[in-house]
C-alpha atoms as a PDB file:
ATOM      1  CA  UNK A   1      79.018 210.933 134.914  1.00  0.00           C
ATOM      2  CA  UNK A   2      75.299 210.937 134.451  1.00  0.00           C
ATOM      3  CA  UNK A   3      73.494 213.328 132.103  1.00  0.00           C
ATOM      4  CA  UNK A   4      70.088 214.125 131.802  1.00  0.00           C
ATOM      5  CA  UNK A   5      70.139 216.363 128.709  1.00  0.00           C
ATOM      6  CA  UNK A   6      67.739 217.277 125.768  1.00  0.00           C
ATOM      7  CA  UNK A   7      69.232 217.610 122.506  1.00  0.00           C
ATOM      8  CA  UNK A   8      67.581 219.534 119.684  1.00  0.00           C
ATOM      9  CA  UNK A   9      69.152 220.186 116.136  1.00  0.00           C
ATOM     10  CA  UNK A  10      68.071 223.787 114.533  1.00  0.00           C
ATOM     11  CA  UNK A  11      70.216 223.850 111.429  1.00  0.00           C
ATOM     12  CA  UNK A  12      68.890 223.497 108.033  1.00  0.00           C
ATOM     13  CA  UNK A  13      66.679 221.666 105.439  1.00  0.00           C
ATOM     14  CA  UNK A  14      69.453 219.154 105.100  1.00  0.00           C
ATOM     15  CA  UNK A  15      69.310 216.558 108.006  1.00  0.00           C
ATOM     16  CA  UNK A  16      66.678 214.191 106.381  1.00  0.00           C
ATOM     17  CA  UNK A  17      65.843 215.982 102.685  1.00  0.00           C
ATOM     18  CA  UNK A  18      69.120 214.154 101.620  1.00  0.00           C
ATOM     19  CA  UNK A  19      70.940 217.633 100.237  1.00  0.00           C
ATOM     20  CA  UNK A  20      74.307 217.228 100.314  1.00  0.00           C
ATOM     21  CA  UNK A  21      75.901 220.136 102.669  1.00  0.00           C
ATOM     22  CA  UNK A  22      78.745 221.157 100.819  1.00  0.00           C
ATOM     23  CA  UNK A  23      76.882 220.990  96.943  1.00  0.00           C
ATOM     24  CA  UNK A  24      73.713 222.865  99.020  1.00  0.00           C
ATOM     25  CA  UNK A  25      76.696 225.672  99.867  1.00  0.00           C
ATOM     26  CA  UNK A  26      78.503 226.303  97.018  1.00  0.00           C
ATOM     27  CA  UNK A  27      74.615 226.720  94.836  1.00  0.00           C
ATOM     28  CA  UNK A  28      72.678 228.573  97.600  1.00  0.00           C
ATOM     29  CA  UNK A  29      74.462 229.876 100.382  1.00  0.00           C
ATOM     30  CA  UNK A  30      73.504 226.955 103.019  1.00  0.00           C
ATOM     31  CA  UNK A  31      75.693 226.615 106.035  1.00  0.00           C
ATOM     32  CA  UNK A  32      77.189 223.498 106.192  1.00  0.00           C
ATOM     33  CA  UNK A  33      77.211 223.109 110.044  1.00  0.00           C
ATOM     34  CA  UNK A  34      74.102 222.260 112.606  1.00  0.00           C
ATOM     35  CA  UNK A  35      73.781 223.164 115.968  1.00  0.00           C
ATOM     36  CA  UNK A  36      73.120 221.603 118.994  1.00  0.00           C
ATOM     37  CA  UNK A  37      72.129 222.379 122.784  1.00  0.00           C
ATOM     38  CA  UNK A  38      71.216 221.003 125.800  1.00  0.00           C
ATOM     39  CA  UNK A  39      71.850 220.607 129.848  1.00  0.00           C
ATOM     40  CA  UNK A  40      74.209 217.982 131.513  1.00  0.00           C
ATOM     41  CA  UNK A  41      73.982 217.384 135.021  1.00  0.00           C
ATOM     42  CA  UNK A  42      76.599 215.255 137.307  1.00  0.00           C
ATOM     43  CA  UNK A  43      75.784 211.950 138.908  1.00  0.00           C
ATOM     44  CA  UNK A  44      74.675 214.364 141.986  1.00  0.00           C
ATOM     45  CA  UNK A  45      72.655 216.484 139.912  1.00  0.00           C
ATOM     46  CA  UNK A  46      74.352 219.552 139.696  1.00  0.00           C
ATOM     47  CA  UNK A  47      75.337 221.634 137.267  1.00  0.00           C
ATOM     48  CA  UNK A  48      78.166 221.184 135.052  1.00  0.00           C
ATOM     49  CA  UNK A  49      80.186 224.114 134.716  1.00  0.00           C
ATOM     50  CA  UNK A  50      83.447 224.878 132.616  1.00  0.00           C
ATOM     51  CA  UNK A  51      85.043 222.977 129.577  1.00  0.00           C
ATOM     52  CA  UNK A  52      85.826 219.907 128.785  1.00  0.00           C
ATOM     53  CA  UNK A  53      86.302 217.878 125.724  1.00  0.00           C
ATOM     54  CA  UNK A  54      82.857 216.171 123.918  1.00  0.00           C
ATOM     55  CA  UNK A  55      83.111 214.021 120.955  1.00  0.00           C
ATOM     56  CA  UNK A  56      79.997 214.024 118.959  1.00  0.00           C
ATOM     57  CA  UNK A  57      79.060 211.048 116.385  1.00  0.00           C
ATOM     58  CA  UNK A  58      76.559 210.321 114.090  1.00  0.00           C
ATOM     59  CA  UNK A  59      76.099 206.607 113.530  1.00  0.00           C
ATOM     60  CA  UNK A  60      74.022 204.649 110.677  1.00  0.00           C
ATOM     61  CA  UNK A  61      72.024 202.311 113.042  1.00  0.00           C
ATOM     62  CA  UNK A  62      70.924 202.615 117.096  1.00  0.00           C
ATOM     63  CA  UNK A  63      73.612 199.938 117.913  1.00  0.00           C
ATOM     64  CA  UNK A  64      76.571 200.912 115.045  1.00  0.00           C
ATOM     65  CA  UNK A  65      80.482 200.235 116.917  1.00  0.00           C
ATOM     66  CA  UNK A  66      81.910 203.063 114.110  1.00  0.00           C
ATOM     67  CA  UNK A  67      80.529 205.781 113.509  1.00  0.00           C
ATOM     68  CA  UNK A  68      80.182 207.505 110.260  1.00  0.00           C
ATOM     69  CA  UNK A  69      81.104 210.628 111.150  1.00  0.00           C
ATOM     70  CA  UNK A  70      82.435 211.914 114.213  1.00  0.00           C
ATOM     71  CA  UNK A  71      83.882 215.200 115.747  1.00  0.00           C
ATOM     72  CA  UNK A  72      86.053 216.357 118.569  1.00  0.00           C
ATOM     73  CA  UNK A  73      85.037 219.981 120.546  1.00  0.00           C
ATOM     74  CA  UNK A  74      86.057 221.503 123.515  1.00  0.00           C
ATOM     75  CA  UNK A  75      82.471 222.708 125.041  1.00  0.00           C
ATOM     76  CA  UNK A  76      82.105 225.571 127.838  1.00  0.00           C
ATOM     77  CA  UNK A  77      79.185 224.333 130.316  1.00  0.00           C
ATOM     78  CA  UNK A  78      77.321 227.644 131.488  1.00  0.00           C
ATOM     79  CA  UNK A  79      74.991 226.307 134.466  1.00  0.00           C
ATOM     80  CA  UNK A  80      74.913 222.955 132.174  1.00  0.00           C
ATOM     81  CA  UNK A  81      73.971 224.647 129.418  1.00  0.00           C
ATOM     82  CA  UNK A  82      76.499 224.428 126.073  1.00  0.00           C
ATOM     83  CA  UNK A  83      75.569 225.209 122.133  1.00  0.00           C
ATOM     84  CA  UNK A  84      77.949 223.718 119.489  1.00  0.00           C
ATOM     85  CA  UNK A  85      77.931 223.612 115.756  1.00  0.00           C
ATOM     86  CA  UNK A  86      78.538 220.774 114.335  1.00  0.00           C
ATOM     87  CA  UNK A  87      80.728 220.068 111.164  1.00  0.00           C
ATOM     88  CA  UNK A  88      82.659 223.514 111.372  1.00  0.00           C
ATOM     89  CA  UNK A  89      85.919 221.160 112.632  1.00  0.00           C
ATOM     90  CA  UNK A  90      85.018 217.671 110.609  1.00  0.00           C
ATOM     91  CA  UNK A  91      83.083 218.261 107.452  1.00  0.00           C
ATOM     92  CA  UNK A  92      79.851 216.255 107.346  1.00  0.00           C
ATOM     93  CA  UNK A  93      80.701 215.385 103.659  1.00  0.00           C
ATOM     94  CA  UNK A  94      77.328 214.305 101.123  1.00  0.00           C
ATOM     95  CA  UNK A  95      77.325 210.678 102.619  1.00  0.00           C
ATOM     96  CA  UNK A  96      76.546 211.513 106.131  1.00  0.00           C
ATOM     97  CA  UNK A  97      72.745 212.907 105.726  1.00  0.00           C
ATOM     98  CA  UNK A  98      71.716 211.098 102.701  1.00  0.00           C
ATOM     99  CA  UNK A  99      68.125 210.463 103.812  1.00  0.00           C
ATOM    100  CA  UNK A 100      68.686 207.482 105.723  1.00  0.00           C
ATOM    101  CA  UNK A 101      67.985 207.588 109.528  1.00  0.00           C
ATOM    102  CA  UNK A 102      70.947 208.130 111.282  1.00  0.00           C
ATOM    103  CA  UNK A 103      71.510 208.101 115.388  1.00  0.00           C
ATOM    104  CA  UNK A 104      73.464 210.676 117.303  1.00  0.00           C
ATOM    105  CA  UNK A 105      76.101 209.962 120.741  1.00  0.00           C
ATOM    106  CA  UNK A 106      77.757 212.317 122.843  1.00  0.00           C
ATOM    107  CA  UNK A 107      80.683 211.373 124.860  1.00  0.00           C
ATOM    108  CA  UNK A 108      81.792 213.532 127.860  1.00  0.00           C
ATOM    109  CA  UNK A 109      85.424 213.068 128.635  1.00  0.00           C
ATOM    110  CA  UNK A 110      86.794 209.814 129.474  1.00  0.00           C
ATOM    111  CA  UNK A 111      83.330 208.546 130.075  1.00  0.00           C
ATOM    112  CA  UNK A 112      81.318 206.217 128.092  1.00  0.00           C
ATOM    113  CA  UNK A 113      78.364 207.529 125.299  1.00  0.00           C
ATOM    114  CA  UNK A 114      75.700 208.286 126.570  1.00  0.00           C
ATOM    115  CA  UNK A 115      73.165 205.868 126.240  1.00  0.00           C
ATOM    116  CA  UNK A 116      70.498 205.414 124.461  1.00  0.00           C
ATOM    117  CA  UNK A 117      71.320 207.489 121.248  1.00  0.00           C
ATOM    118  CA  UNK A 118      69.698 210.030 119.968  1.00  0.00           C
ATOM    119  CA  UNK A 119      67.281 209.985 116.681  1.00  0.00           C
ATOM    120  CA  UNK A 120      68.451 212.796 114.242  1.00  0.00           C
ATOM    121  CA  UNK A 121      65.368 214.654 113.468  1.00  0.00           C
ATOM    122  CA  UNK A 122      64.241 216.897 111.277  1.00  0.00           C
ATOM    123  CA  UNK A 123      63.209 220.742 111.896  1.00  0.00           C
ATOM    124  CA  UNK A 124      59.688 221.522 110.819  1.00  0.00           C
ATOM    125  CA  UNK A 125      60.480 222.986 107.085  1.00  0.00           C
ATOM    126  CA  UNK A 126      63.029 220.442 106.650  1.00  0.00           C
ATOM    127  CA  UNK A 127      60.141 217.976 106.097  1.00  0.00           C
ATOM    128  CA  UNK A 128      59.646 219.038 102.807  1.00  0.00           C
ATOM    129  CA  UNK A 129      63.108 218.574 101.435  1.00  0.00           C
ATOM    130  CA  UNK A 130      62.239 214.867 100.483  1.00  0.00           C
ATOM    131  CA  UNK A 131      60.241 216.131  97.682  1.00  0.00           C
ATOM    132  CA  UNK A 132      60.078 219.733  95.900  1.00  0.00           C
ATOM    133  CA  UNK A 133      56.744 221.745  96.194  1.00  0.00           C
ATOM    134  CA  UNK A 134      56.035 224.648  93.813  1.00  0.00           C
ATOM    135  CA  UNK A 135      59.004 226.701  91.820  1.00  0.00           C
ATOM    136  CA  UNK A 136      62.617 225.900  91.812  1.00  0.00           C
ATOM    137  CA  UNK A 137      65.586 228.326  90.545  1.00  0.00           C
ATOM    138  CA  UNK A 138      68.773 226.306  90.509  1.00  0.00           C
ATOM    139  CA  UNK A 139      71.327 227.995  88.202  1.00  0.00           C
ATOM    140  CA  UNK A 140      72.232 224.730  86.108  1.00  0.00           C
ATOM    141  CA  UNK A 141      71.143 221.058  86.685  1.00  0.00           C
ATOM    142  CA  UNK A 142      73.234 218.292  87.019  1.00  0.00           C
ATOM    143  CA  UNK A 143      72.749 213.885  87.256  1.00  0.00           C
ATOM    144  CA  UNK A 144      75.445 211.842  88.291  1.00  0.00           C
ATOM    145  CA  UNK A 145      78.226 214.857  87.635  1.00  0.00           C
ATOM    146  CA  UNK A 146      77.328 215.686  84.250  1.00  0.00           C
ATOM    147  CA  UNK A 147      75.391 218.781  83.449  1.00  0.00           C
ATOM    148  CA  UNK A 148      71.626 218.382  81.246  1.00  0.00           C
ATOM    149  CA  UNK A 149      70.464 221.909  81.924  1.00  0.00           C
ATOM    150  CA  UNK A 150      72.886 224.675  81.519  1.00  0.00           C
ATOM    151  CA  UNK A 151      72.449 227.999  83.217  1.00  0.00           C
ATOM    152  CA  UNK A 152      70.781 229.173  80.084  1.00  0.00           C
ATOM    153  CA  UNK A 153      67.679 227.133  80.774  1.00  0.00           C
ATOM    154  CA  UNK A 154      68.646 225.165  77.704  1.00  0.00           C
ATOM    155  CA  UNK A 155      69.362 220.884  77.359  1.00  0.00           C
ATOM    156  CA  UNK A 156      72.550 219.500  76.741  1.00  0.00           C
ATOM    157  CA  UNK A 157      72.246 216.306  77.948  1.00  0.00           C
ATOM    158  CA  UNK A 158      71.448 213.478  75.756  1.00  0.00           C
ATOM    159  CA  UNK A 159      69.854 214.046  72.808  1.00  0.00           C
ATOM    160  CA  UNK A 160      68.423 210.336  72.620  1.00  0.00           C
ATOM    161  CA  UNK A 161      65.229 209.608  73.667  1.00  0.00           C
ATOM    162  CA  UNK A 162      64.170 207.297  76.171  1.00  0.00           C
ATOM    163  CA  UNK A 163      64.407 203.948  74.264  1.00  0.00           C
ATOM    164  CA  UNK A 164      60.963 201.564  74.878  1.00  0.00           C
ATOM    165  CA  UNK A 165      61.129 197.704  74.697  1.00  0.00           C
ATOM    166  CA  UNK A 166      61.872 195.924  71.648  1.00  0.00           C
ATOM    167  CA  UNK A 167      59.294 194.965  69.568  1.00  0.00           C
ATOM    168  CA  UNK A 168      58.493 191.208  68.414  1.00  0.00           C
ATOM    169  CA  UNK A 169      61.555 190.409  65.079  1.00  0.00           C
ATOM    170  CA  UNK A 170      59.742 190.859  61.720  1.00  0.00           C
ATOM    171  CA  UNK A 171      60.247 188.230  58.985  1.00  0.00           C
ATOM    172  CA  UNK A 172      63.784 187.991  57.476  1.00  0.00           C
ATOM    173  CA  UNK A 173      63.995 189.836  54.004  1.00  0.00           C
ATOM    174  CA  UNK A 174      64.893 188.798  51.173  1.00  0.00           C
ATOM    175  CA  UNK A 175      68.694 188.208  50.441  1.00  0.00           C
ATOM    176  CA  UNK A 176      70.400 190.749  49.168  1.00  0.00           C
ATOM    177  CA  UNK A 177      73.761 190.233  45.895  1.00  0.00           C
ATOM    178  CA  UNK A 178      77.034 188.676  47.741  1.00  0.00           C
ATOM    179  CA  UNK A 179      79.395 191.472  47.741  1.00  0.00           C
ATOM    180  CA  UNK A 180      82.669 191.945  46.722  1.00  0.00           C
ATOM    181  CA  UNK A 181      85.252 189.897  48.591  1.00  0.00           C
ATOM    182  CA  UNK A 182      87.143 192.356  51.090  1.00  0.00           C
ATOM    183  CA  UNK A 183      90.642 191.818  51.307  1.00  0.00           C
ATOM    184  CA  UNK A 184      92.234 189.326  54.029  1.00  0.00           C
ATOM    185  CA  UNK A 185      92.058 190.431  57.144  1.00  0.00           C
ATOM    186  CA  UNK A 186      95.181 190.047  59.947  1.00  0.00           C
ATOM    187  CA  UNK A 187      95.589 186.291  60.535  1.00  0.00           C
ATOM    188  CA  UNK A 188      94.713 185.732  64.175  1.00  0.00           C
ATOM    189  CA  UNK A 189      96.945 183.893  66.547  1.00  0.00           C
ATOM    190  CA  UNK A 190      96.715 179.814  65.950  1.00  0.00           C
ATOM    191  CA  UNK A 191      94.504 178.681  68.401  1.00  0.00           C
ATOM    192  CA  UNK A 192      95.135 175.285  70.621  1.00  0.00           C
ATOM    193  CA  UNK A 193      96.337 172.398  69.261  1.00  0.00           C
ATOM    194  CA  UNK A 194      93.323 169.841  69.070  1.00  0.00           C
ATOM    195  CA  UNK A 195      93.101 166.323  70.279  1.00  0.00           C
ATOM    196  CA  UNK A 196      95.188 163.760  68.440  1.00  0.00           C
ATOM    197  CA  UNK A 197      92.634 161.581  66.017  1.00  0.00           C
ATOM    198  CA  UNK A 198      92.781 158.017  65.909  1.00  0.00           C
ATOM    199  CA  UNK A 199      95.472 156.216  64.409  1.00  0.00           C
ATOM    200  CA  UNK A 200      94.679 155.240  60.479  1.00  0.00           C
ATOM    201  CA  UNK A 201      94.864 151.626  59.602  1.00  0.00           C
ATOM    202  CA  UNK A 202      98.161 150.680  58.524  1.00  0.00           C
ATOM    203  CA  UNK A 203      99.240 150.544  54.645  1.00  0.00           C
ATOM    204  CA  UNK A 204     101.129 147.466  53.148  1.00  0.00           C
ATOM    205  CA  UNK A 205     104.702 147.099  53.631  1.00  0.00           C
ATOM    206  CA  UNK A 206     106.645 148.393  50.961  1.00  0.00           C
ATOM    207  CA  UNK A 207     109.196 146.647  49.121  1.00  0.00           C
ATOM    208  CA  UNK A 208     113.009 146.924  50.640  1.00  0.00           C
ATOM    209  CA  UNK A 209     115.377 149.240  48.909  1.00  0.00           C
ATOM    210  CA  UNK A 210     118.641 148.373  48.369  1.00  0.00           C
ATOM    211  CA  UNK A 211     121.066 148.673  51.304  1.00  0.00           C
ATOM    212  CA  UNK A 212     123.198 152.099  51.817  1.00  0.00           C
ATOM    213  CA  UNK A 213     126.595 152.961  51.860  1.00  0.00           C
ATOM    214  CA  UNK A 214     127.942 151.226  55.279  1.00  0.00           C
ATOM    215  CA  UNK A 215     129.096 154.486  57.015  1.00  0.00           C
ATOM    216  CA  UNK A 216     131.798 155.004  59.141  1.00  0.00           C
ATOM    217  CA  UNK A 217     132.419 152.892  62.140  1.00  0.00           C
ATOM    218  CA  UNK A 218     131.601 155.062  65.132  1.00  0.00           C
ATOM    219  CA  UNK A 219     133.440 155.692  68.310  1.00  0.00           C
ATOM    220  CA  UNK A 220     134.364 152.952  70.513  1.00  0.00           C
ATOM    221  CA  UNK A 221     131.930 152.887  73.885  1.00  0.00           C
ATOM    222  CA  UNK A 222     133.037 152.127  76.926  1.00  0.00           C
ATOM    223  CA  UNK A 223     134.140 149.301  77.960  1.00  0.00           C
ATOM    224  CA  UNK A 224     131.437 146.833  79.409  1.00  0.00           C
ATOM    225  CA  UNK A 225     131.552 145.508  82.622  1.00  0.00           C
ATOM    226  CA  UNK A 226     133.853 141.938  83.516  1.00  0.00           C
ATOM    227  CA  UNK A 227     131.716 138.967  83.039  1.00  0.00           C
ATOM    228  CA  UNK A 228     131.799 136.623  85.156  1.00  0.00           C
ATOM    229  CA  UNK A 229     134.813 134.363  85.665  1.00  0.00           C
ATOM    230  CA  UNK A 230     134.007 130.593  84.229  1.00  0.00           C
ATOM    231  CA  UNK A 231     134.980 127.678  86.426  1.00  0.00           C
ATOM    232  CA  UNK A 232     138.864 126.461  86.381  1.00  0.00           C
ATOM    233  CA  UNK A 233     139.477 124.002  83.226  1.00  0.00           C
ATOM    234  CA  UNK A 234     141.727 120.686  84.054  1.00  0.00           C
ATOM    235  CA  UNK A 235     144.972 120.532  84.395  1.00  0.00           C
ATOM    236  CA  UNK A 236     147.115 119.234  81.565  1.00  0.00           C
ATOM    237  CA  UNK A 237     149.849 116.588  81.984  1.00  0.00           C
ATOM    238  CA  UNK A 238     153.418 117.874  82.844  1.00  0.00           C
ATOM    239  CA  UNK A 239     156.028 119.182  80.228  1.00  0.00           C
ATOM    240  CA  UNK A 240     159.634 117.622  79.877  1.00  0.00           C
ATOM    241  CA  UNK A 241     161.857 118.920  82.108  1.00  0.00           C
ATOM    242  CA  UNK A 242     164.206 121.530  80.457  1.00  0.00           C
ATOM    243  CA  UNK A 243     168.379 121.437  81.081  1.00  0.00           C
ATOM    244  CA  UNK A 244     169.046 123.576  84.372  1.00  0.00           C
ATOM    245  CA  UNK A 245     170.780 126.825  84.069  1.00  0.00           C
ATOM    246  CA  UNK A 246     174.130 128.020  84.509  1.00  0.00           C
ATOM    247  CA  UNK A 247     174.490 128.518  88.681  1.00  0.00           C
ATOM    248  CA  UNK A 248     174.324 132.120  89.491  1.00  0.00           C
ATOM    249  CA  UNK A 249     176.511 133.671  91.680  1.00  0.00           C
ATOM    250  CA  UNK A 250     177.215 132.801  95.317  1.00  0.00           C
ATOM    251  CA  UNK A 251     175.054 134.809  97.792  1.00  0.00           C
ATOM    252  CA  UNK A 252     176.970 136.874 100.113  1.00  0.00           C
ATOM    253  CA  UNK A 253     177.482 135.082 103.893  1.00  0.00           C
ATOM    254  CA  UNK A 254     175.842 135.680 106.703  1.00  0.00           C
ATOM    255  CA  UNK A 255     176.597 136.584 110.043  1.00  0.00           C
ATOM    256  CA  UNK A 256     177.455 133.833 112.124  1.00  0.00           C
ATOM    257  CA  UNK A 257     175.002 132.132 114.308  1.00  0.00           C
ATOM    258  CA  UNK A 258     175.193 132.405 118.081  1.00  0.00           C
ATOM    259  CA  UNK A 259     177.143 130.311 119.640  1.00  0.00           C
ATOM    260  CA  UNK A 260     174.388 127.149 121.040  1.00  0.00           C
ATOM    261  CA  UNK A 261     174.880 125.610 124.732  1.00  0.00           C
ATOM    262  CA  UNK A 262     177.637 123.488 125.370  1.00  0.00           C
ATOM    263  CA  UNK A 263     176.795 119.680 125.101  1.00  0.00           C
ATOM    264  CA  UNK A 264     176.651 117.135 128.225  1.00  0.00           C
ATOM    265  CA  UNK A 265     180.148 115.249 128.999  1.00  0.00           C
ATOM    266  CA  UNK A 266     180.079 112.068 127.270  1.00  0.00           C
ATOM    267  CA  UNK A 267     181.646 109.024 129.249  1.00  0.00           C
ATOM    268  CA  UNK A 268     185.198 108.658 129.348  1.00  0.00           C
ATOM    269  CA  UNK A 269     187.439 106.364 127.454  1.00  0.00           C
ATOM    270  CA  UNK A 270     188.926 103.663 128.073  1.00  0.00           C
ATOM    271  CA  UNK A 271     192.786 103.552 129.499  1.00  0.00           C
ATOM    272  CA  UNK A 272     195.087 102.297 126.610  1.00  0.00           C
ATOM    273  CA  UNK A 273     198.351 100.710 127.283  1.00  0.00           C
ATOM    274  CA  UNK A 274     201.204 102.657 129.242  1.00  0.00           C
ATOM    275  CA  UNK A 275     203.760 103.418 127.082  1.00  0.00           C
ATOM    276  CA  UNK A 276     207.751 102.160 127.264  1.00  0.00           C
ATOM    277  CA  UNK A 277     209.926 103.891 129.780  1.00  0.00           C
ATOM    278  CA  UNK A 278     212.112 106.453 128.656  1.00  0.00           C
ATOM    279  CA  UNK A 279     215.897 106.330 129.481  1.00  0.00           C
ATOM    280  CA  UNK A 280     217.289 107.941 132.783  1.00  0.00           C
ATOM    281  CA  UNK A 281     218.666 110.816 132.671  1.00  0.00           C
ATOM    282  CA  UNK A 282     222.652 111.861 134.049  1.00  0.00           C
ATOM    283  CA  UNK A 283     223.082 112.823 137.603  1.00  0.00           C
ATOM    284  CA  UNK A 284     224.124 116.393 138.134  1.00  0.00           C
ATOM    285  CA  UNK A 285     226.777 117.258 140.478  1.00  0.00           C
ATOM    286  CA  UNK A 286     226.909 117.546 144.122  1.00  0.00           C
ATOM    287  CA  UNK A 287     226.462 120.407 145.799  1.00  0.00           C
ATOM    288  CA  UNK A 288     229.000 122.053 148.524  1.00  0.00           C
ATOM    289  CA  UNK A 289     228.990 121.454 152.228  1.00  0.00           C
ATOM    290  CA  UNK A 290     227.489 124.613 153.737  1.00  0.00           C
ATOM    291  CA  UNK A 291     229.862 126.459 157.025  1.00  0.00           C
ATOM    292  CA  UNK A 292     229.430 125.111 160.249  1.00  0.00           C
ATOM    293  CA  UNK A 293     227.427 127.465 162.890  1.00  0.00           C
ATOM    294  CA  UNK A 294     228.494 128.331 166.135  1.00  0.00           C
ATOM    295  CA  UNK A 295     228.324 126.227 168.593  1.00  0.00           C
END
C-alpha cells in the first residue's frame, strides 16, 4: 500500500519546549495527548475507506530500528481522511518530547512504515516554550524533585550560597598548646603481615648442657624391608656318622604285581640213563569159551 499523506500535529506547547506532558497536566490543565490528520490513498490512488489498525511511533533519529515510544489504534478512513490523538492509549511519559528532535512513522496494517519519516514539528506558539517570555504563575517550584519555592512565594531550598573558587592558602599560623591526650581509640584490625627481613648474622655457639633424662624407648616401627640375601658360604667337612636307629615298623604289602609274559622255551635236556626193569607182574586167569552160534 502506497500513501501519499500530509501529517500535521496541532496539540500543545509541549512537542519541542521540552515540558513534560504528564507534570504540564497535573500543574496547568494541559492535555497530555496530540493529534494528528491526514489522507492515505491505495497503490491505485483511491481512497481509503473504513478501519484498520495503524501503529504510530516516535523514534529518536531518521533511521532508529526501536522506537521510543509507540502506539497501537484502530483508525476509521472517511474518503482517506482519519484524525487520531495520540498518547490517550500509550502515555508519552517526560522522556519522549524532551527537546531533542524526534522522527515520526506510521504503519498501515501488515505493511511496512512508511518511508521517509516524518520531522515532529512544532505549532507556531509552541516555539516559545524553549525559553519563558514575560510573567510566570506556577503554584510551587521544584529542581530535580525537591521543592525551593513553596506555594507561598517563599525559599526553602538551600540556604547556602553559591560557593566561589577557593582562594590561594594563607601562611600556616602559629602552633597552638598540645592538648590533652584523648583516650585510646578501638584498636583496628592487624593489617598484613609484612615481608620477612633478612636473616641476622648468627651468634656463637653456646656451651652444651648436660644431657637429659633418656626417655622412654618408643614404639617399635615396622619392620624394614629383607635385605638382600649374601652369597652361599662353603661347605664344612662332614660330621661322624651317628649309630642308626631302631628299624621302624614293617610297611604294609602291596598288591601283587601283574603277572609278566611267559618266558621263551629253553632247550631241552639231555636223556639220562633208563632206569632198571621192574619185575613182571602175575598172569590173571583165563577167560570162558563163549556159546557156539548157529550154524
Amino acid at each position: 500500500m502506497r500513501a501519499r499523506t500530509f501529517r500535521r500535529w496541532a496539540a500543545a506547547a509541549l512537542l519541542i519546549g521540552g515540558i513534560s506532558a504528564t507534570e504540564a497536566s497535573a500543574r496547568a490543565a494541559v492535555p497530555p495527548t496530540l493529534t494528528t490528520q491526514g489522507r492515505l490513498f491505495d497503490a491505485n490512488d483511491n481512497l481509503v475507506e473504513g478501519s484498520l489498525t495503524v501503529v504510530f511511533s516516535i523514534y529518536d533519529a531518521p533511521d532508529a530500528t526501536t522506537p521510543i515510544w509507540t502506539e497501537k489504534d484502530t483508525v476509521v478512513f472517511d474518503q482517506g481522511y482519519y484524525s487520531v490523538s495520540l498518547g490517550a492509549v500509550t502515555p508519552f511519559g517526560p522522556k519522549v518530547f524532551d527537546g531533542s528532535l524526534r522522527y515520526f512513522g506510521i504503519t498501515i496494517g501488515n505493511a511496512p512504515e512508511m518511508s521517509p519519516r516524518s520531522p515532529v514539528q512544532s505549532v507556531p506558539y509552541a516555539l516559545m516554550a524553549a525559553d519563558v517570555n514575560g510573567d510566570i504563575h506556577p503554584t510551587s517550584v521544584s529542581i530535580g524533585g525537591d521543592e525551593v519555592i513553596n506555594n507561598k512565594g517563599e525559599w526553602v531550598g538551600p540556604t547556602l550560597g553559591l560557593i566561589g573558587p577557593t582562594g590561594p592558602t594563607g601562611p600556616a599560623g602559629a602552633a597552638g598548646p598540645t592538648g590533652a591526650m584523648g583516650p585510646a581509640g578501638v584498636t583496628g584490625p592487624a593489617g598484613a603481615a609484612g615481608a620477612i627481613g633478612p636473616a641476622g648474622v648468627a651468634g656463637p655457639t653456646g656451651a652444651v648442657g648436660p644431657a637429659g633424662v633418656t626417655g622412654p624407648a618408643g614404639a617399635a616401627g615396622p619392620i624394614g624391608p629383607a635385605g638382600v640375601a649374601g652369597p652361599a658360604g662353603a661347605i664344612g667337612p662332614a660330621g661322624a656318622i651317628g649309630p642308626a636307629g631302631a628299624a621302624g615298623p614293617a610297611g604294609a604289602i602291596g598288591p601283587a604285581g601283574a603277572i609278566g609274559p611267559a618266558g621263551a622255551i629253553g632247550p631241552a635236556g639231555a636223556i639220562g640213563p633208563a632206569g632198571a626193569a621192574g619185575p613182571a607182574g602175575a598172569i590173571g586167569p583165563a577167560g570162558a569159551d563163549g556159546a557156539i552160534g548157529p550154524m
